[in-house]
C-alpha atoms as a PDB file:
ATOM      1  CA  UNK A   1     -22.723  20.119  21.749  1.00  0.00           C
ATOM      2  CA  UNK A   2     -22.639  16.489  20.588  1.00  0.00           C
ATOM      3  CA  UNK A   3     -21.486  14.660  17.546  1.00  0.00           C
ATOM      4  CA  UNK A   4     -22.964  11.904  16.349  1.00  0.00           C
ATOM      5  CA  UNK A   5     -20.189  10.347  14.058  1.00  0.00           C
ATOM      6  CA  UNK A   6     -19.309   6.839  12.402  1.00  0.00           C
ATOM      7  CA  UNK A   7     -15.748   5.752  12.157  1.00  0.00           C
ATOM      8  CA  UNK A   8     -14.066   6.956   8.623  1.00  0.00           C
ATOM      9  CA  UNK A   9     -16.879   8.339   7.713  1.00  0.00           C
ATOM     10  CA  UNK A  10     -17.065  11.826   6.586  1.00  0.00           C
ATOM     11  CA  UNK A  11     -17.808  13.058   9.911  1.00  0.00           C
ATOM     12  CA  UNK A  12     -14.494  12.507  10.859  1.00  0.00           C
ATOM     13  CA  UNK A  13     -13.896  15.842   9.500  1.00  0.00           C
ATOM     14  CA  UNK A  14     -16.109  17.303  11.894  1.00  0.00           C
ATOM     15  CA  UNK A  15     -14.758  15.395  15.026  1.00  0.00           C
ATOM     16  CA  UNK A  16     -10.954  16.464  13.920  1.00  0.00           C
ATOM     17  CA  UNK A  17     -12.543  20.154  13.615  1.00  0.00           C
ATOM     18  CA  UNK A  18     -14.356  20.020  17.129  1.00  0.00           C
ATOM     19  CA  UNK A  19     -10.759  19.072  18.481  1.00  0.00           C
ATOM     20  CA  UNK A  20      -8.608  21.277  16.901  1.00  0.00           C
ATOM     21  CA  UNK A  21     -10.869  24.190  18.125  1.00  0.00           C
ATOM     22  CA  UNK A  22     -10.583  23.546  21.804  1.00  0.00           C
ATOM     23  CA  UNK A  23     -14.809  23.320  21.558  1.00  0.00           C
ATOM     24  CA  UNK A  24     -16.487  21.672  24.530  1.00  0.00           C
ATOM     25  CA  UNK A  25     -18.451  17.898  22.841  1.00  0.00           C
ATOM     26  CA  UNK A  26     -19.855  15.085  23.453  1.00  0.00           C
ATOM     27  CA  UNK A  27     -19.587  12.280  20.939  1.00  0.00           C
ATOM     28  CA  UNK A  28     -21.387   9.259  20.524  1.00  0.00           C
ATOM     29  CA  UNK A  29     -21.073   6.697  17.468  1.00  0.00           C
ATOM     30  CA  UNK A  30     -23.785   5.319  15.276  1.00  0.00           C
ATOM     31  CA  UNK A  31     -23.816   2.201  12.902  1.00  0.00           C
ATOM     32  CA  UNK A  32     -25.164   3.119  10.290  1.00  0.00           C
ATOM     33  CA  UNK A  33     -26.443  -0.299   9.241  1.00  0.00           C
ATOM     34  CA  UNK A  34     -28.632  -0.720  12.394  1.00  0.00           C
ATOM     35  CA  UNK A  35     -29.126   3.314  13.239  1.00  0.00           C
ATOM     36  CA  UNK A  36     -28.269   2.442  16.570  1.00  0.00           C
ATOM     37  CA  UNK A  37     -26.101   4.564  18.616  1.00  0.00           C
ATOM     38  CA  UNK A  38     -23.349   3.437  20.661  1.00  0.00           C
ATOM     39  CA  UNK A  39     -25.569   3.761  23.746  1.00  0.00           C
ATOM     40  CA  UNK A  40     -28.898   1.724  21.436  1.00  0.00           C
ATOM     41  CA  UNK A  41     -30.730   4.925  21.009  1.00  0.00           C
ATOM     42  CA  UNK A  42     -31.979   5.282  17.580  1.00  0.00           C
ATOM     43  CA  UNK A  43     -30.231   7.420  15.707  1.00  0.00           C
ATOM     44  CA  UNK A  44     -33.649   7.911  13.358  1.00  0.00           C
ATOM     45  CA  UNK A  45     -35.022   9.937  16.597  1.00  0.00           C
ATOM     46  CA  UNK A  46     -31.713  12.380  16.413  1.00  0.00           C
ATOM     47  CA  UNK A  47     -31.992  12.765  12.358  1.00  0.00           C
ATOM     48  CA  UNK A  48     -34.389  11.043   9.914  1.00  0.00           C
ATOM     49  CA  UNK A  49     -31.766  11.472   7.354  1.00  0.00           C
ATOM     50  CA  UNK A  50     -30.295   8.119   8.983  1.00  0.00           C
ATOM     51  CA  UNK A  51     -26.558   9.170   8.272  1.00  0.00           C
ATOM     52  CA  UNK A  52     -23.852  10.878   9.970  1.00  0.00           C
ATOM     53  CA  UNK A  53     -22.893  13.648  10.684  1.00  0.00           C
ATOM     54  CA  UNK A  54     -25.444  15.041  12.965  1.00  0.00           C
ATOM     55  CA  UNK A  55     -23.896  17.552  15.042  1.00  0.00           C
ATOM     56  CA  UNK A  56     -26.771  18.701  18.051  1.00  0.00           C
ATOM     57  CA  UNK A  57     -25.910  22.564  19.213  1.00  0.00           C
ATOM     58  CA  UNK A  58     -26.468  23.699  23.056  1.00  0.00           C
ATOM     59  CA  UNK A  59     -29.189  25.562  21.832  1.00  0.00           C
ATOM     60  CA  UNK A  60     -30.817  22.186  21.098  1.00  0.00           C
ATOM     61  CA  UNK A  61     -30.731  22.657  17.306  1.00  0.00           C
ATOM     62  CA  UNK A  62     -29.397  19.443  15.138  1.00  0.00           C
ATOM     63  CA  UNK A  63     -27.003  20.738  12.501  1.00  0.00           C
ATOM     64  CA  UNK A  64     -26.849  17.937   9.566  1.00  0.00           C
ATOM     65  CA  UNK A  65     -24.649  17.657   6.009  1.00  0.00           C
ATOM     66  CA  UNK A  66     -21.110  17.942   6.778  1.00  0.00           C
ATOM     67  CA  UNK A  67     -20.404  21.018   4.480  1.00  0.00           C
ATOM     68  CA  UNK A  68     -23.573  22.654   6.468  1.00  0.00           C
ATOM     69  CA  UNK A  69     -21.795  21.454   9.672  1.00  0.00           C
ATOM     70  CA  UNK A  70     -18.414  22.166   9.037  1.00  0.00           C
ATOM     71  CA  UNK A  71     -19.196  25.898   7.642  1.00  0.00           C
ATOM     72  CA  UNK A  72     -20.733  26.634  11.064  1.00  0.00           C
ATOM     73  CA  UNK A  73     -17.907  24.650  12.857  1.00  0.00           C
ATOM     74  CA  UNK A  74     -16.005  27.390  11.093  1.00  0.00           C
ATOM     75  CA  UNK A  75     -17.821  30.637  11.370  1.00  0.00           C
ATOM     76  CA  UNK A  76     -17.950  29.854  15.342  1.00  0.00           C
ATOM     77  CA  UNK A  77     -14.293  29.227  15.382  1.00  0.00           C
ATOM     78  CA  UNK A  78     -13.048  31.697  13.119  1.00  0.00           C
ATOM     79  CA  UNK A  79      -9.831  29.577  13.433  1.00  0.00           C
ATOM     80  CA  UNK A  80     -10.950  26.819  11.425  1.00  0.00           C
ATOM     81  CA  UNK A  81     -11.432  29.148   8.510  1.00  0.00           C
ATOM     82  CA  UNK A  82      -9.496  32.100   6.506  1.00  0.00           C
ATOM     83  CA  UNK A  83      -9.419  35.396   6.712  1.00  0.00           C
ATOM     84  CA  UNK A  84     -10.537  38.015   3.950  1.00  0.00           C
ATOM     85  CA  UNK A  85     -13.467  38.900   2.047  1.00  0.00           C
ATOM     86  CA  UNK A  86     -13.466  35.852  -0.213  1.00  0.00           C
ATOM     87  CA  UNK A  87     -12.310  33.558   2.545  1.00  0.00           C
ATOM     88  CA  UNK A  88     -15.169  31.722   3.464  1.00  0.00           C
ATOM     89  CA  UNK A  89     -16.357  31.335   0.106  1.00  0.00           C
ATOM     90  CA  UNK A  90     -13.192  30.072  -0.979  1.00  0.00           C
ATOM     91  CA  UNK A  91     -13.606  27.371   1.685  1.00  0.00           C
ATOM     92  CA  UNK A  92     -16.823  26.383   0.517  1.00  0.00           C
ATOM     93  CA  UNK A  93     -15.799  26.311  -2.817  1.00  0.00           C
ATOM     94  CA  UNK A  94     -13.417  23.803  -1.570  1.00  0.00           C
ATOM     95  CA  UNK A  95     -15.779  22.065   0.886  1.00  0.00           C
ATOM     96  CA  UNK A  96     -18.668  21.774  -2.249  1.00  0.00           C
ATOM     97  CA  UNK A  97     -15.997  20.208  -4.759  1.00  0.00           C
ATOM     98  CA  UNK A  98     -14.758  17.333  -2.220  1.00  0.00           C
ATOM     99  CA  UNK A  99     -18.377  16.380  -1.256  1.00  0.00           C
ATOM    100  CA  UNK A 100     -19.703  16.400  -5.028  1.00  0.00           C
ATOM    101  CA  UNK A 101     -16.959  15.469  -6.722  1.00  0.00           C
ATOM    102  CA  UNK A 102     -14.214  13.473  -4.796  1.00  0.00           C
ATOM    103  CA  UNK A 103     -16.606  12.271  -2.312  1.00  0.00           C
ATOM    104  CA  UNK A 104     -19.535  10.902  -4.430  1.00  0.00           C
ATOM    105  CA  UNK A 105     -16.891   9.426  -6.908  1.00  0.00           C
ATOM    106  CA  UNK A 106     -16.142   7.055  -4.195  1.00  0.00           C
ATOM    107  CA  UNK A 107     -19.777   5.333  -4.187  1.00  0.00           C
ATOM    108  CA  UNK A 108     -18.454   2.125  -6.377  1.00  0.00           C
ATOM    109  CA  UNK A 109     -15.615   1.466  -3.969  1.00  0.00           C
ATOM    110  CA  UNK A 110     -18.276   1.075  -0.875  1.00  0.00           C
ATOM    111  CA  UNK A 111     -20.870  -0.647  -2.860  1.00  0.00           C
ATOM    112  CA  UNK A 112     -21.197  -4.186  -4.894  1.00  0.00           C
ATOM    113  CA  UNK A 113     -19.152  -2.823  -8.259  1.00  0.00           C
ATOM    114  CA  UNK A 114     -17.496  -4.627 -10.951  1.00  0.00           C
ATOM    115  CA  UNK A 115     -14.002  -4.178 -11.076  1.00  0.00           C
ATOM    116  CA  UNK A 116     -13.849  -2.617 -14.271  1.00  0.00           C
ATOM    117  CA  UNK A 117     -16.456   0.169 -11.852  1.00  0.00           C
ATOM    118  CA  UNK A 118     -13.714   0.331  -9.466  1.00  0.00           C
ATOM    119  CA  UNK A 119     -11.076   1.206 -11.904  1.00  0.00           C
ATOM    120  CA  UNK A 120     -13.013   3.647 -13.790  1.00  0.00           C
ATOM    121  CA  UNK A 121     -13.676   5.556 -10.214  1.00  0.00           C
ATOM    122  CA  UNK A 122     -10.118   5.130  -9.131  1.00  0.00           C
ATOM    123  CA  UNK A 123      -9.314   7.353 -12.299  1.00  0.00           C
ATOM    124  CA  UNK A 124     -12.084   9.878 -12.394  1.00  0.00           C
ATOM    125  CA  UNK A 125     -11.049  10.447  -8.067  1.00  0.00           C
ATOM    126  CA  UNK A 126      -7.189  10.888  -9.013  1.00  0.00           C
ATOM    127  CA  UNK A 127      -8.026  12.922 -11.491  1.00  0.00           C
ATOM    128  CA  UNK A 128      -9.864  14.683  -9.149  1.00  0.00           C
ATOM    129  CA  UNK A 129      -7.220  14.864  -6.489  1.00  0.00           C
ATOM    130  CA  UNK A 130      -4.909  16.249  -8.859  1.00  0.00           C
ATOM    131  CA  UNK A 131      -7.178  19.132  -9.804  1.00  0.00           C
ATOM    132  CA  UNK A 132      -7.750  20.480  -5.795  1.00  0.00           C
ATOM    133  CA  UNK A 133      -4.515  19.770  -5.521  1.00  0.00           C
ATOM    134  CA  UNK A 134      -3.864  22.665  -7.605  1.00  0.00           C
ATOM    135  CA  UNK A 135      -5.440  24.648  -4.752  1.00  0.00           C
ATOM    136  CA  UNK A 136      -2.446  24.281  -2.408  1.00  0.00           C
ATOM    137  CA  UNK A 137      -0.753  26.958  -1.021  1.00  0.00           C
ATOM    138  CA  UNK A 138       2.226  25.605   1.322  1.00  0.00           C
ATOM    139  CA  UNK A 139       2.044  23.052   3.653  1.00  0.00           C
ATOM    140  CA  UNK A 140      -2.136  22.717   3.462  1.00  0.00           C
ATOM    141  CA  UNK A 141      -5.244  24.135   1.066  1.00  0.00           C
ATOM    142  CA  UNK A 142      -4.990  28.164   2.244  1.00  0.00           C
ATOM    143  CA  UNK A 143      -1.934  28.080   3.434  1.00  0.00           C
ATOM    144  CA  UNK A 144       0.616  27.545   6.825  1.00  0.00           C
ATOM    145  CA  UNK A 145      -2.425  26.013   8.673  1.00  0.00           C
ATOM    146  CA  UNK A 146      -5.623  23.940   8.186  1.00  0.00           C
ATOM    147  CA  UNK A 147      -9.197  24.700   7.723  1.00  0.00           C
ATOM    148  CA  UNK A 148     -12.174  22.404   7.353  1.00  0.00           C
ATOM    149  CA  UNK A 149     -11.607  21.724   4.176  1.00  0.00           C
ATOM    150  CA  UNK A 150      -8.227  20.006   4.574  1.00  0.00           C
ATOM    151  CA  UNK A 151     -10.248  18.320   7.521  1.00  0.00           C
ATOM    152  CA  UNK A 152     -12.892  16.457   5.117  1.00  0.00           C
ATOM    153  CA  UNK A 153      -9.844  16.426   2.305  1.00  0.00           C
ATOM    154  CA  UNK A 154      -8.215  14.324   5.010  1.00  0.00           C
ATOM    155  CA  UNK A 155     -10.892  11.705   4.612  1.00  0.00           C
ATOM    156  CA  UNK A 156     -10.971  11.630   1.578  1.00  0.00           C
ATOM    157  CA  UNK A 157      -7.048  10.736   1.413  1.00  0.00           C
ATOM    158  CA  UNK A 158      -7.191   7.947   3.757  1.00  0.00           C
ATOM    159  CA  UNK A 159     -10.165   6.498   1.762  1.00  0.00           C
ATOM    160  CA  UNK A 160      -7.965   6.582  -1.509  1.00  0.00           C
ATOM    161  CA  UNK A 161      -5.324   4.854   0.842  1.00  0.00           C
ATOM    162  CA  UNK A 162      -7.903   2.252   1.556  1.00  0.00           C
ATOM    163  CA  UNK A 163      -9.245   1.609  -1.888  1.00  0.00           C
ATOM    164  CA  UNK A 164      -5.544   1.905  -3.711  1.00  0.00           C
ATOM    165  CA  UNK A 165      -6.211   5.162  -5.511  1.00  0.00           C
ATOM    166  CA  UNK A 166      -3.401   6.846  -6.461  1.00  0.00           C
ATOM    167  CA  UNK A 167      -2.957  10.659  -5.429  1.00  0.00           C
ATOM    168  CA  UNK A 168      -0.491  13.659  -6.186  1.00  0.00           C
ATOM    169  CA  UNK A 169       2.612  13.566  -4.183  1.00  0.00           C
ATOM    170  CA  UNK A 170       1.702  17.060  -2.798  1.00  0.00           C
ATOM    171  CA  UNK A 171      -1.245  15.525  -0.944  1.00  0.00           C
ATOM    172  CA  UNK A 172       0.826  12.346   0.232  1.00  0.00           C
ATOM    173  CA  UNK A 173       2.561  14.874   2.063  1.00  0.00           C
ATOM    174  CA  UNK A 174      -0.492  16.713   3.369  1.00  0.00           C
ATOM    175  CA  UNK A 175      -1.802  13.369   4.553  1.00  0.00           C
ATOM    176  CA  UNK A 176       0.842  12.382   6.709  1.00  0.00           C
ATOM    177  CA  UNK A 177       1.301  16.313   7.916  1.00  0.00           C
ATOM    178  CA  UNK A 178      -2.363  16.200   8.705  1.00  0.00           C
ATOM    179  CA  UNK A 179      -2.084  12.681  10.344  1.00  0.00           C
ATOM    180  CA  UNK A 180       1.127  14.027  13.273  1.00  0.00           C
ATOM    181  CA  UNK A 181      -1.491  16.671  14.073  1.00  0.00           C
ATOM    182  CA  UNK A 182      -2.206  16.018  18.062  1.00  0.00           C
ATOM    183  CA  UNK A 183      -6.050  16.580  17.412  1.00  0.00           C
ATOM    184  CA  UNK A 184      -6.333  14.187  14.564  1.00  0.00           C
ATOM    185  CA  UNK A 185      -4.557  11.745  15.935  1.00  0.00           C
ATOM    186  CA  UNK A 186      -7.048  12.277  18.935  1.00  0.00           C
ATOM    187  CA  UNK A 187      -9.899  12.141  16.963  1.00  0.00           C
ATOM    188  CA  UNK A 188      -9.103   8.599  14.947  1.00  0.00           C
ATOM    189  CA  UNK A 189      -8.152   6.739  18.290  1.00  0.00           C
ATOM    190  CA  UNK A 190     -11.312   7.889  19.381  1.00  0.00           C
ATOM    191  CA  UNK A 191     -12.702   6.209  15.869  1.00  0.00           C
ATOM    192  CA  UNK A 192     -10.563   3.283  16.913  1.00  0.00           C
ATOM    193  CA  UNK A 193      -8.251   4.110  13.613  1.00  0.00           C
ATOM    194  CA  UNK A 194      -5.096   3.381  15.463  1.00  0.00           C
ATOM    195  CA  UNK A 195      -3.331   1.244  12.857  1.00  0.00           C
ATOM    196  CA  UNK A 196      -4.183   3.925  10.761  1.00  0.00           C
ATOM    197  CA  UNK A 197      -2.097   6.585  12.636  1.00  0.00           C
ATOM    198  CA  UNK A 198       0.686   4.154  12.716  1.00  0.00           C
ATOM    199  CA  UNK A 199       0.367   3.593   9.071  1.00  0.00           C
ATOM    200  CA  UNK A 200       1.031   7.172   8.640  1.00  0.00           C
ATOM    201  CA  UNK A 201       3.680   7.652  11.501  1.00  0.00           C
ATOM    202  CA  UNK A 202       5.605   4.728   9.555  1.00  0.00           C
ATOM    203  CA  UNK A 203       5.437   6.556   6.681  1.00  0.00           C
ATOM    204  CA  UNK A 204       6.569   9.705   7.576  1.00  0.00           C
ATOM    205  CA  UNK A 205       9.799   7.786   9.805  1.00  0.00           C
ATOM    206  CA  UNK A 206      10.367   6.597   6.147  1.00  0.00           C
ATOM    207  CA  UNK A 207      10.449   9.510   4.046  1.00  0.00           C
ATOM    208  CA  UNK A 208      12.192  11.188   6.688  1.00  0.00           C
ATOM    209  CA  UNK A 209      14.995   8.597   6.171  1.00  0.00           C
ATOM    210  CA  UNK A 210      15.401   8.767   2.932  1.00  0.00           C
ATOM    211  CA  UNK A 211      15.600  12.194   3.343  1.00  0.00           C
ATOM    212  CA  UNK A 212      18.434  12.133   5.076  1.00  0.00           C
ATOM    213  CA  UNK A 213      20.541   9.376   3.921  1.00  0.00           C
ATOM    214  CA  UNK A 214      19.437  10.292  -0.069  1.00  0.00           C
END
C-alpha cells in the first residue's frame, strides 16, 4: 500500500491508522498547492481529485475520501474499529459528523475570512466539539481504546489548537492521551509536527503536576 498524505491535513488520520495497525506502507507527501509529490510526480496522475488522502491498495486500486479510506482501513484491521452489530455504523456515524460538520466548519480559518468569519466558526466548531463530545465513553469515542474516528477527531483537535478554538475539557484530555500514543507520535514526526508533540508532552508534564501538588 501507499499513502499519499499532506502534513496536518486530514490524512493524518489515515497515516496514524496505518501505524497503529502494524500494516505494511509506503508514504509519500504531496503539496497540495503545486500537486507535486515529494518525489515531483504529479499527484493529478495518482487522483484527479487533486487532494489528499489517496491511499493506493496492493491490488493497485486508489482508495480516496478519508471516511471512504478510513472505513476500509478499519474493516481490514478489525482493530481499528468496534465490535457488535451496530459497531461500524456507529463509527461512521462518528466519522460522517467530523467530516461534515467539524471539519467543513473549519473552511474560514484556512481561507481569506474576516475576523468577525473566524469568530462565528470558532463558535459553531466548539459547539460542535461539545456535542461529539457527548459520544465519549472512557478514555476515547467507544471506549478503553481508539478507532478511526478518534484518529480524524485527533485532527481536528490540533486544528482547534492552531486556530484558538476552544474545546470541552474531556477532549483536552483525549488530545494529549492520543498525542503519548507511540504510533501518533510516529506518524507527526514523519509529518515533521515535532513541536507539536512537544506541545502536547508539555502539556501533559503540566497537568500531571498540578495533579499532584493540587
Amino acid at each position: 500500500m501507499k499513502l499519499y498524505y499532506s502534513p496536518l491535513a486530514c490524512s493524518l488520520a489515515d497515516h496514524i491508522a496505518l501505524l497503529e495497525a502494524g500494516a505494511p506502507f509506503e508514504r509519500e507527501s504531496v503539496n497540495l498547492k503545486t500537486k507535486r509529490t515529494a518525489s515531483g510526480a504529479d499527484f493529478n496522475d495518482v487522483t484527479r481529485k487533486g487532494y489528499v488522502p489517496a491511499l493506493v491498495l496492493d491490488s493497485g486500486e486508489i482508495l480516496t475520501e478519508n471516511i471512504a479510506v478510513l472505513d476500509w482501513l478499519a474493516t481490514e484491521y478489525p482493530t481499528l474499529g468496534i465490535p457488535g452489530n451496530l459497531g461500524r455504523t456507529r463509527v461512521l456515524e462518528a466519522l460522517v459528523f467530523i467530516s461534515t460538520e467539524v471539519h467543513r466548519s473549519f473552511k474560514p480559518m484556512w481561507h481569506a475570512s474576516s475576523e468577525t468569519q473566524k469568530a462565528q466558526a470558532r463558535a459553531t466548531i466548539s459547539k460542535l466539539l461539545d456535542i461529539l463530545s457527548e459520544r465519549l465513553a472512557g478514555n476515547y469515542l467507544f471506549g478503553a481504546t481508539p478507532s478511526v474516528a478518534d484518529f480524524y477527531l485527533f485532527v481536528m483537535l490540533l486544528w482547534a489548537e492552531r486556530f484558538d478554538v476552544g474545546i470541552p475539557p474531556p477532549f483536552v484530555a483525549l488530545r494529549r492521551r492520543m498525542a503519548s500514543r507511540p504510533a501518533v507520535q510516529a506518524a507527526m514526526r514523519q509529518e515533521g509536527l515535532i513541536s507539536l508533540i512537544d506541545s502536547e508532552a508539555n502539556a501533559h508534564t503540566r497537568e500531571e503536576c498540578d495533579h499532584v501538588t493540587g
